[in-house]
Protein backbone atom coordinates (compact mmCIF):
# COMPACT_ATOMS: atom_id res chain seq x y z
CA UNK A 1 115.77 104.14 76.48
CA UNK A 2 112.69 105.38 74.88
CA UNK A 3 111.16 106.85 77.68
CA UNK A 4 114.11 109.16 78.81
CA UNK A 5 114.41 110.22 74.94
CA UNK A 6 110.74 111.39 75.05
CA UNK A 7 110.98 113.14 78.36
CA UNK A 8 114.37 114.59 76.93
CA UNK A 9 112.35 115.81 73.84
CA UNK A 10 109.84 117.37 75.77
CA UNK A 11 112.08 119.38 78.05
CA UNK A 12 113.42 120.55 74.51
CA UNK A 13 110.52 122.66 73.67
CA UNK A 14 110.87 126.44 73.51
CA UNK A 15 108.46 128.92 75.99
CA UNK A 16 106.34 131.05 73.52
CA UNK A 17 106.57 134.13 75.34
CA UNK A 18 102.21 134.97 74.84
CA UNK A 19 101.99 132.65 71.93
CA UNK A 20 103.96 135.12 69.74
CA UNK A 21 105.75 133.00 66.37
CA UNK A 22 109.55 134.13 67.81
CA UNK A 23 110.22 131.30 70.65
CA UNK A 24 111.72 132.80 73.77
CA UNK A 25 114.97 130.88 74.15
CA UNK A 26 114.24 129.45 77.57
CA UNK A 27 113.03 126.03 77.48
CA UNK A 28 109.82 125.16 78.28
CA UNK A 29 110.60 123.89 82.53
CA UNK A 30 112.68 126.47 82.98
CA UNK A 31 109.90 128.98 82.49
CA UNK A 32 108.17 126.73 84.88
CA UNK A 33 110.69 126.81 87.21
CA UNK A 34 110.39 130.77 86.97
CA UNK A 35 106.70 130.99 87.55
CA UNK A 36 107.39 128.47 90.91
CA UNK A 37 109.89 130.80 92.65
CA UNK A 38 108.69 133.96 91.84
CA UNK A 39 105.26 132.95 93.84
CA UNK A 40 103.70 134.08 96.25
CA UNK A 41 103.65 130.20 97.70
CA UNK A 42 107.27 129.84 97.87
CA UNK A 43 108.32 133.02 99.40
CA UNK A 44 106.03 131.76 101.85
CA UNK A 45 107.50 128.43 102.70
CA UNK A 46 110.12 130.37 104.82
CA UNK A 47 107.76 130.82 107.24
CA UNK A 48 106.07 127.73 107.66
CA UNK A 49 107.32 124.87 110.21
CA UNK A 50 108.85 121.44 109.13
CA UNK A 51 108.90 119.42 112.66
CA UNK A 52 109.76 121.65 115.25
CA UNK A 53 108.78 125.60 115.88
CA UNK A 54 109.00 128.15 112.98
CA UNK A 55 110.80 130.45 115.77
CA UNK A 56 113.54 127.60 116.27
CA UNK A 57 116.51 129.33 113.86
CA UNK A 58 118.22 125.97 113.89
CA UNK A 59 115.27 123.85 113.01
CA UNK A 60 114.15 123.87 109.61
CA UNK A 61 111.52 125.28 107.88
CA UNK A 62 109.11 123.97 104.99
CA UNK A 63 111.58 126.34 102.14
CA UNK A 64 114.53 124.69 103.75
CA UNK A 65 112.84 121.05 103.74
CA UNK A 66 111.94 121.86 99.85
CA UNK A 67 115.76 123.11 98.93
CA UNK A 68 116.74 119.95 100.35
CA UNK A 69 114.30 117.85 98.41
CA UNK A 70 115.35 119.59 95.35
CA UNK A 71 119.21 118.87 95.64
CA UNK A 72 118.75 114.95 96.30
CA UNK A 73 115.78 114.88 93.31
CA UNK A 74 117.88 116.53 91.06
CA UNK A 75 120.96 113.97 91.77
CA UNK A 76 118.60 111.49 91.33
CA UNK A 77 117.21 112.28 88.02
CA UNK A 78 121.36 113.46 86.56
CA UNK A 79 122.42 110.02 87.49
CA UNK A 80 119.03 108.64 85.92
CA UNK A 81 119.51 110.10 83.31
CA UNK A 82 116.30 112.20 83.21
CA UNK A 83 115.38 115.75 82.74
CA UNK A 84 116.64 117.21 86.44
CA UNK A 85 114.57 120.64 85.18
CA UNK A 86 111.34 118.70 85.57
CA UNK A 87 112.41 117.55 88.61
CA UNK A 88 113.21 120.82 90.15
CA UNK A 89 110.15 122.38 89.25
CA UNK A 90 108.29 119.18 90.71
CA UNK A 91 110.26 119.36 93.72
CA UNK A 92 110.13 122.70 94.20
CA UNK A 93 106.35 123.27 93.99
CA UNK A 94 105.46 119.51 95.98
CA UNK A 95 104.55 120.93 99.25
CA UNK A 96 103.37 124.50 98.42
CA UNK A 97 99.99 123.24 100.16
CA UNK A 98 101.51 121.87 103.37
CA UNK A 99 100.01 123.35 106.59
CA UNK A 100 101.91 125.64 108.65
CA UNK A 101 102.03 123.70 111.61
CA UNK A 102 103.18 120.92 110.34
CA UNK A 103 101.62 117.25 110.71
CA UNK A 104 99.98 117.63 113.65
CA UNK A 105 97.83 120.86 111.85
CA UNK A 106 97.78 118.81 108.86
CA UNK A 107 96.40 115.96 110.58
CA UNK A 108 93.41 118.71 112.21
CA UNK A 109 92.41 119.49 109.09
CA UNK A 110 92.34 116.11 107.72
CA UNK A 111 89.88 114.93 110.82
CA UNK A 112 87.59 118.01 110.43
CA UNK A 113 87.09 117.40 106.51
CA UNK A 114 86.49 113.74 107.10
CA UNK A 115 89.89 113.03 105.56
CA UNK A 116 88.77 115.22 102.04
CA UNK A 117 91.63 117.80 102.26
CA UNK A 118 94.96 116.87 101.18
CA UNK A 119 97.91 118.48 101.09
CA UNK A 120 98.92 117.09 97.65
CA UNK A 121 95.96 118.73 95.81
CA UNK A 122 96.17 122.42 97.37
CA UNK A 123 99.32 122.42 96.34
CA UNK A 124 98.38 121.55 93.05
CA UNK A 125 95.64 123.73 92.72
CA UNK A 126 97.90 126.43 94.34
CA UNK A 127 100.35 125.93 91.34
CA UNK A 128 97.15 126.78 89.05
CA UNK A 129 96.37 129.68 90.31
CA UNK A 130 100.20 131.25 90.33
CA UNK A 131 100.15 129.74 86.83
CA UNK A 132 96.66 131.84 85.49
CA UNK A 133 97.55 133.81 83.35
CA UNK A 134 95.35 136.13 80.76
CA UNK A 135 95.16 134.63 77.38
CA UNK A 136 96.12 136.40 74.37
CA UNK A 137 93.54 138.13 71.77
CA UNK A 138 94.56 136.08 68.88
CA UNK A 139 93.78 132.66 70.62
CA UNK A 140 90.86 134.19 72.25
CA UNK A 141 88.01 132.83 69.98
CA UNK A 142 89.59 128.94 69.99
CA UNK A 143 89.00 129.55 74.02
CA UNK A 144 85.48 130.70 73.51
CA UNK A 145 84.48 128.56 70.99
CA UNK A 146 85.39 125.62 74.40
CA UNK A 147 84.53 127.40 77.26
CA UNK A 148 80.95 128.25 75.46
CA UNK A 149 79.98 124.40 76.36
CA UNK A 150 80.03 125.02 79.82
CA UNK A 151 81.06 127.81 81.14
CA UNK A 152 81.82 126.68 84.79
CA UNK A 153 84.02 124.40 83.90
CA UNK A 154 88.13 124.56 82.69
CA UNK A 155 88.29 123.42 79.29
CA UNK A 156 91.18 121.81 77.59
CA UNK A 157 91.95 123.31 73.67
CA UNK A 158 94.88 122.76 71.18
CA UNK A 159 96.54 125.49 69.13
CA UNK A 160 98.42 125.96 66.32
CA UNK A 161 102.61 125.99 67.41
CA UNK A 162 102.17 125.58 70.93
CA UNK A 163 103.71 122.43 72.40
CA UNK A 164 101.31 121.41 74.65
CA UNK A 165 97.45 121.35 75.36
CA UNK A 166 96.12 124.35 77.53
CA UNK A 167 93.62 124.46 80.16
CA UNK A 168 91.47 127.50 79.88
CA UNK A 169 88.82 129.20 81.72
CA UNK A 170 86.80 132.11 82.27
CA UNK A 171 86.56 134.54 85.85
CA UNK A 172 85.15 137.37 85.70
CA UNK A 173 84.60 138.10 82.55
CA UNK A 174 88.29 137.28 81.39
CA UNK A 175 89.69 134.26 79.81
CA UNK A 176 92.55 132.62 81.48
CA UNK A 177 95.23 129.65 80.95
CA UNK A 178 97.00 127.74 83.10
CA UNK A 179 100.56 128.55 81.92
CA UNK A 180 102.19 125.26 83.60
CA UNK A 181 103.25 121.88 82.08
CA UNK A 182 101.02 119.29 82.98
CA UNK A 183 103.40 116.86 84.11
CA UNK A 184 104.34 119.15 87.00
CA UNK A 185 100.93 119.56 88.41
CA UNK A 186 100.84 115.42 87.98
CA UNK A 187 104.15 115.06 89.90
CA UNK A 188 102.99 117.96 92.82
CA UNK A 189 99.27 115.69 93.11
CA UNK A 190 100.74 112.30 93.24
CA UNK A 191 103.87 113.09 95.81
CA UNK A 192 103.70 111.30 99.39
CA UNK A 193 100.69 109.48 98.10
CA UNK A 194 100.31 105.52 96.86
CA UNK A 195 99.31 106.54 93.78
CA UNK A 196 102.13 106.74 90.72
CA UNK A 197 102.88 109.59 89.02
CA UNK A 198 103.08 109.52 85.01
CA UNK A 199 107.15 110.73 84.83
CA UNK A 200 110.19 109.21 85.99
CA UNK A 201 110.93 112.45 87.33
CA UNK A 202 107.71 112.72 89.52
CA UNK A 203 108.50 109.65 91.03
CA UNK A 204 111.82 110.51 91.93
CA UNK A 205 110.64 113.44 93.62
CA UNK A 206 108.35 110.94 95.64
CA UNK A 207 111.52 109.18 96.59
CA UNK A 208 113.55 112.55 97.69
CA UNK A 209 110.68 113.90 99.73
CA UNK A 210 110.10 110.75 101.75
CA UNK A 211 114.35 110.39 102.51
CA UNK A 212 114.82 113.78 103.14
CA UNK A 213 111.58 113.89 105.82
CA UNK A 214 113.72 110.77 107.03
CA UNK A 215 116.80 112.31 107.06
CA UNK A 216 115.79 116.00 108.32
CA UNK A 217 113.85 114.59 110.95
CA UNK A 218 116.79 113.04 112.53
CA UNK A 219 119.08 116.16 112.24
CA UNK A 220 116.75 118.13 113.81
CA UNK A 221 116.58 115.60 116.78
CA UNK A 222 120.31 116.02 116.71
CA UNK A 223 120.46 120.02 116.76
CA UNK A 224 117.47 120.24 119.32
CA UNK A 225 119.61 117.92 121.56
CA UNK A 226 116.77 114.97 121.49
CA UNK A 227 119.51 112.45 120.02
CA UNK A 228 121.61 112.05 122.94
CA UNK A 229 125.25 110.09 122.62
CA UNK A 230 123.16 106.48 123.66
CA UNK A 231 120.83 107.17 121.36
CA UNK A 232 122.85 107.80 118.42
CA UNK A 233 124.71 104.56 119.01
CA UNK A 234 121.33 102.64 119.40
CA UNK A 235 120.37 104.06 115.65
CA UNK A 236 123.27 103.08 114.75
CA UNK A 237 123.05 99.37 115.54
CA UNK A 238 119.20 99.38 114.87
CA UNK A 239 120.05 98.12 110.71
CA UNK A 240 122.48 95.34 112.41
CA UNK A 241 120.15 92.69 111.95
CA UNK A 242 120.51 93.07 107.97
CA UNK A 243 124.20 93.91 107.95
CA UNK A 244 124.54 90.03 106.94
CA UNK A 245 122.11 89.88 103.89
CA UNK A 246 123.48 93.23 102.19
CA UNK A 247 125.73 92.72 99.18
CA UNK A 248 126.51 96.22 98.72
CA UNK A 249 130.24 96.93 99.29
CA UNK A 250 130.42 100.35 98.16
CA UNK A 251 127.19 102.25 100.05
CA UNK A 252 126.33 99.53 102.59
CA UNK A 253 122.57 99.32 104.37
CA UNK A 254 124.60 100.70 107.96
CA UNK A 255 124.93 104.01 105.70
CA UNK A 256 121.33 104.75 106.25
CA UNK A 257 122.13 105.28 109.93
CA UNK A 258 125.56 106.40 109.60
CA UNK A 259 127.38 109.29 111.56
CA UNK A 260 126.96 112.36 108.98
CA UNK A 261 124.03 113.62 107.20
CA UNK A 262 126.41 113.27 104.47
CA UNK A 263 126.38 109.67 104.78
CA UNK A 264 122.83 108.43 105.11
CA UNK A 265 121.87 111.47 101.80
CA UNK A 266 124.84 109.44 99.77
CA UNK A 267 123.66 105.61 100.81
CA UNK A 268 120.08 106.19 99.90
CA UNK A 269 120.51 108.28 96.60
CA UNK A 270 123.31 105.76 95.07
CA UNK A 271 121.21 102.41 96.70
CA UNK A 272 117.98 103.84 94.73
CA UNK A 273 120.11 104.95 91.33
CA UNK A 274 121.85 101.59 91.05
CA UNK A 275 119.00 98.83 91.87
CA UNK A 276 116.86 101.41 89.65
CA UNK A 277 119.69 101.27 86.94
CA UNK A 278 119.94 97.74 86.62
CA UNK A 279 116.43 96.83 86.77
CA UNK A 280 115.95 99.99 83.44
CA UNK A 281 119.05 97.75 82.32
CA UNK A 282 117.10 94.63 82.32
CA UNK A 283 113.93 95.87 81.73
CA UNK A 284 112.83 94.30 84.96
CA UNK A 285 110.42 96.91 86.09
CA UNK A 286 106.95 97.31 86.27
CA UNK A 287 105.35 99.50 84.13
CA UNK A 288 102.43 101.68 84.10
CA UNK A 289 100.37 104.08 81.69
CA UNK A 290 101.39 107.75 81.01
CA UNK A 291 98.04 109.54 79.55
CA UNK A 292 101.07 112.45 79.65
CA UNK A 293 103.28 110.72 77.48
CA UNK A 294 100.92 108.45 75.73
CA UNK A 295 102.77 105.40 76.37
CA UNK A 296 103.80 102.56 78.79
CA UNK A 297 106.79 103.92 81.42
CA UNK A 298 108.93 101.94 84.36
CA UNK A 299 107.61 101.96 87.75
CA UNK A 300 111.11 102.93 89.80
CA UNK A 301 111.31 101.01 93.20
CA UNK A 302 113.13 100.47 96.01
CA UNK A 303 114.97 98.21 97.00
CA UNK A 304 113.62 95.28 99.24
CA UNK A 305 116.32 95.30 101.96
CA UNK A 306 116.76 99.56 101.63
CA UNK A 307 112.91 99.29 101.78
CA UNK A 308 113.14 97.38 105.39
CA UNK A 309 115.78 99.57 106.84
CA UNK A 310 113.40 102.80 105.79
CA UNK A 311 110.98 100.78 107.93
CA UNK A 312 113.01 100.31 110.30
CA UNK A 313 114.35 103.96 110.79
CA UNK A 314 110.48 105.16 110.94
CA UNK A 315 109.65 102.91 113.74
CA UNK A 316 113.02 104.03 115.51
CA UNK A 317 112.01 107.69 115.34
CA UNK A 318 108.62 107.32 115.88
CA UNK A 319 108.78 107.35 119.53
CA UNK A 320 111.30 110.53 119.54
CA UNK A 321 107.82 112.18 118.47
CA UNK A 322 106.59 112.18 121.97
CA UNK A 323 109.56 113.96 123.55
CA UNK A 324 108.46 116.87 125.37
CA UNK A 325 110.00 119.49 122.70
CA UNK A 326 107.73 118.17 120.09
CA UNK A 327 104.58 117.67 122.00
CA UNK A 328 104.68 120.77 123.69
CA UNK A 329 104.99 122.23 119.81
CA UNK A 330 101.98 120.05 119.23
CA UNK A 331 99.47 121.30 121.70
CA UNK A 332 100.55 124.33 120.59
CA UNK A 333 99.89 123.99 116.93
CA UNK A 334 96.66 121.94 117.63
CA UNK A 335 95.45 124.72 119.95
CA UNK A 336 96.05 127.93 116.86
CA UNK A 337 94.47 125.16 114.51
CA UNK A 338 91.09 124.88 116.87
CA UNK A 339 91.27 128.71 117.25
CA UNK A 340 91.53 129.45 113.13
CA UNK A 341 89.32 127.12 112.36
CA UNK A 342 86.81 128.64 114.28
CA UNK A 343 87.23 132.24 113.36
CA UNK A 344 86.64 130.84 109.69
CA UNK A 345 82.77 129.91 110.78
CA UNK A 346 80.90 131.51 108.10
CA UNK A 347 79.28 133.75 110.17
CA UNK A 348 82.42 134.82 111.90
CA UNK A 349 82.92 139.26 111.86
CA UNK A 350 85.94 138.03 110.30
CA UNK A 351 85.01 136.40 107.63
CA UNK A 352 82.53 138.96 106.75
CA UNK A 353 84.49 142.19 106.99
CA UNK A 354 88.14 141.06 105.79
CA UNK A 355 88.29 142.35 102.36
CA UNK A 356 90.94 140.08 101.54
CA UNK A 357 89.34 136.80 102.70
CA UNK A 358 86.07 137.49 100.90
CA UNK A 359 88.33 138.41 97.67
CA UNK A 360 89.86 134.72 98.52
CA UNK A 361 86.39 133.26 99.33
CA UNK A 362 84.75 134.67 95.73
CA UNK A 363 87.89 132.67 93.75
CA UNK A 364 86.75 129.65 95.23
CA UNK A 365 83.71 129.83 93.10
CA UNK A 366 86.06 129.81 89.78
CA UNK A 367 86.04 127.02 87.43
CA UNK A 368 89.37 125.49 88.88
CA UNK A 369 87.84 124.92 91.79
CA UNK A 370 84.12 123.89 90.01
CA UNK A 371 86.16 121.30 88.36
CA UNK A 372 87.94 120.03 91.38
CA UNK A 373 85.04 119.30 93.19
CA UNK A 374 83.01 117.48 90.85
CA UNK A 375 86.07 115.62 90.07
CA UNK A 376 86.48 115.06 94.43
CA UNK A 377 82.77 114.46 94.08
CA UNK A 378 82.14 116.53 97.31
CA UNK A 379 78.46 117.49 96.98
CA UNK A 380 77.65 117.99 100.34
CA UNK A 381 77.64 121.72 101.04
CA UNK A 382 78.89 121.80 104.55
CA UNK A 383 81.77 119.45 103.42
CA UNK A 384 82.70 121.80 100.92
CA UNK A 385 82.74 124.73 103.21
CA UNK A 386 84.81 122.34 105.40
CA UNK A 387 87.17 121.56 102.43
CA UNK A 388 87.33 125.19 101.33
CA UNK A 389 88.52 126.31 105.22
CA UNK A 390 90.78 124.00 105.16
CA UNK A 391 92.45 124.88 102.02
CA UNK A 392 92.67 128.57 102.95
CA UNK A 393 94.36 127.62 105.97
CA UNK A 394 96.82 125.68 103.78
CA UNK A 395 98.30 129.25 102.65
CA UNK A 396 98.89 130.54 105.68
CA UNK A 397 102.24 131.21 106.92
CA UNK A 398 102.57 130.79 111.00
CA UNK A 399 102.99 134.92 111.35
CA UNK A 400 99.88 135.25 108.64
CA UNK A 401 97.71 132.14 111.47
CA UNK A 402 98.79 134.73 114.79
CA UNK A 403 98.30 138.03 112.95
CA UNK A 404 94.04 136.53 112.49
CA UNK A 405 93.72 135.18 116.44
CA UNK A 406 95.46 138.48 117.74
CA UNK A 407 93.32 140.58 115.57
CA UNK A 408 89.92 138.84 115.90
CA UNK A 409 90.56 138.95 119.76
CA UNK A 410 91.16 142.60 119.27
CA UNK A 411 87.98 142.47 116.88
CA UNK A 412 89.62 144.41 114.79
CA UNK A 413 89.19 142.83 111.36
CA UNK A 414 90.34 144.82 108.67
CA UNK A 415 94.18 143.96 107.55
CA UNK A 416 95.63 142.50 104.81
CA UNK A 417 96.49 139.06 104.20
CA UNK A 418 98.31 137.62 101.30
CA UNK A 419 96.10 135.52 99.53
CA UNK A 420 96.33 134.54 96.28
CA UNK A 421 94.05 135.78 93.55
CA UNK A 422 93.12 135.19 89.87
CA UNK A 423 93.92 138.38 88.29
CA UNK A 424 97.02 138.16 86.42
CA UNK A 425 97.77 140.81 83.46
């Protein structure tokens, strides 16, 4: 197949350890996968909620959510026959910009931008910024000789050995690239979205992220005792209405619901690699264009009748959302989103004595974040301050969210938060 011979190509290439002529002998993902998990933004993952309390130890949390996206991507892609080191690093950046909280913050923020912030591109842009790093002298005029044009603006330059284009801007005074393969930031921006991404591998990930929500969620309604023995039994029959119209001996449609985690991981990963297989086979699927790649690639899908019973199992759940475990988390997590969201007014004491948020604040006027809103097309001030709340939010682990109410009700304003920052060596 062309495309997986391309991709395979690609994942071939060699880091240049700072553009030197000797090629580190780590491949160009892996040092992607490196920058990823030594972040800032994954350590922090541990301590941000999935579906139930961060405080829960059984529960999981969005790191554990991510591992488990990871392993089912990665089985995905091996018996795809893709690159599974794109996929990890796609997988293992996708929800860097997730909310604490989880969707019921993430759905606060959404209503008080008007719907502008999404997940998706924080954690993309978060994935730039751990990425920035300080661009070497010898390339330094190339950069310039681009960033000269408009100097607000990230800038995209070619060079001379390198395998790949580089974005590059300037922040205070220095002159950065983003030292991350595009591909990656196109699979973290297109994840739990409609739109496609421009790899097999991103759209893999799409697939492990949405079964392994499915999947988690109902495991955690198993550990926190919400899935009692009736209930169990009535997911279990719930996919007996297209027991009759599946042809699949080996993993069949009741394995969605079946008895194990084990079980439903193993039905939906072999039912998506072997209707995926034989359309690739056929060359039955749709196909759309890569500007990454330069050429047409398959659209993977899902199968009708796996597609129904993923339908089906939403609907099931969605009424274990109102149990009184989960909305007592959500008036909880709705109440610390109303309470951060208005310590972040802009004239707040906080906002203008915390060294570390005004540090935080000042990036936001960087050319990543230039580019990203003339590209969102936000003009409206107040929306942007709205967006730009929102996204700082974003970072924050559940501790990082109590440590700003308990201090701002103590008015005592001056502790340090982990924010991110542009100022790599």
């Amino acid at each position: 197949m062309v495309y997986q011979e391309r991709i395979m190509e690609r994942g071939k290439e060699l880091y240049f350890p700072d553009f030197q002529t000797q090629k580190s002998s780590r491949r160009w993902y892996q040092h992607d996968i490196d920058i990823i998990i030594y972040s800032d933004m994954f350590r922090k993952m541990q301590r941000k909620s999935q579906l139930l309390s961060i405080h829960d130890p059984v529960s999981r949390s969005r790191l554990i959510h991510t591992f488990e996206v990871v392993r089912i991507a990665k089985e995905i892609s091996e018996k795809l026959g893709l690159n599974s080191e794109l996929t990890e690093a796609i997988a293992l950046a996708h929800d860097f910009g997730n909310v604490a909280y989880g969707k019921t913050a993430d759905d606060f923020l959404q209503n008080n931008t008007n719907q502008l912030f999404k997940h998706e591109e924080a954690s993309s842009l978060m994935m730039k910024i751990c990425a920035s790093r300080r661009i070497p002298d010898i390339y330094r005029t190339n950069a310039m000789s681009a960033i000269k044009r408009d100097p607000s603006k990230v800038h995209t330059i070619s060079i001379d050995k390198f395998p790949y284009f580089l974005e590059v801007y300037k922040y205070k005074g220095s002159i950065y690239y983003i030292c991350i393969s595009t591909e990656i930031i196109d699979g973290v921006m297109k994840h739990g979205t409609s739109q496609i991404a421009l790899t097999l591998e991103g759209q893999v990930v799409n697939y492990a992220d949405n079964i392994a929500y499915l999947i988690q969620d109902i495991s955690d309604f198993e550990a926190a005792g919400i899935f009692d023995r009736e209930t169990k039994e009535r997911y279990g029959r719930s996919l007996a209405h297209l027991e009759s119209k599946d042809n699949n001996v080996n993993y069949p449609i009741s394995g969605i619901v079946g008895e194990t985690t084990s079980i439903r991981t193993a039905t939906l990963i072999e039912r998506f690699v072997s209707y995926n297989n034989e359309l690739l086979g056929t060359g039955k699927n749709k196909v759309v264009f890569s500007n990454i790649l330069h050429a047409d690639i398959p659209v993977l899908e899902i199968e009708p009748i796996v597609k129904e019973a993923i339908d089906n199992c939403w609907d099931f759940k969605k009424e274990f959302y109102h149990h009184d475990l989960i909305t007592i988390s959500n008036i909880t997590s709705k109440s610390k989103m109303e309470q951060i969201w208005s310590i972040l007014q802009k004239d707040s004491p906080f906002t203008e004595k915390n060294r570390a948020y005004m540090e935080f604040d000042a990036m936001l006027a960087s050319p990543i974040f230039k580019t990203f809103r003339d590209e969102k097309g936000i003009g409206d001030e107040n929306e942007w301050n709205n967006w730009k709340k929102a996204y700082l939010i974003s970072h924050l682990t559940c501790d990082e969210i109590n440590l700003i109410i308990t201090s701002f009700l103590e008015r005592d304003y001056v502790f340090d938060l982990s924010l991110p920052a542009i100022n790599r060596a």
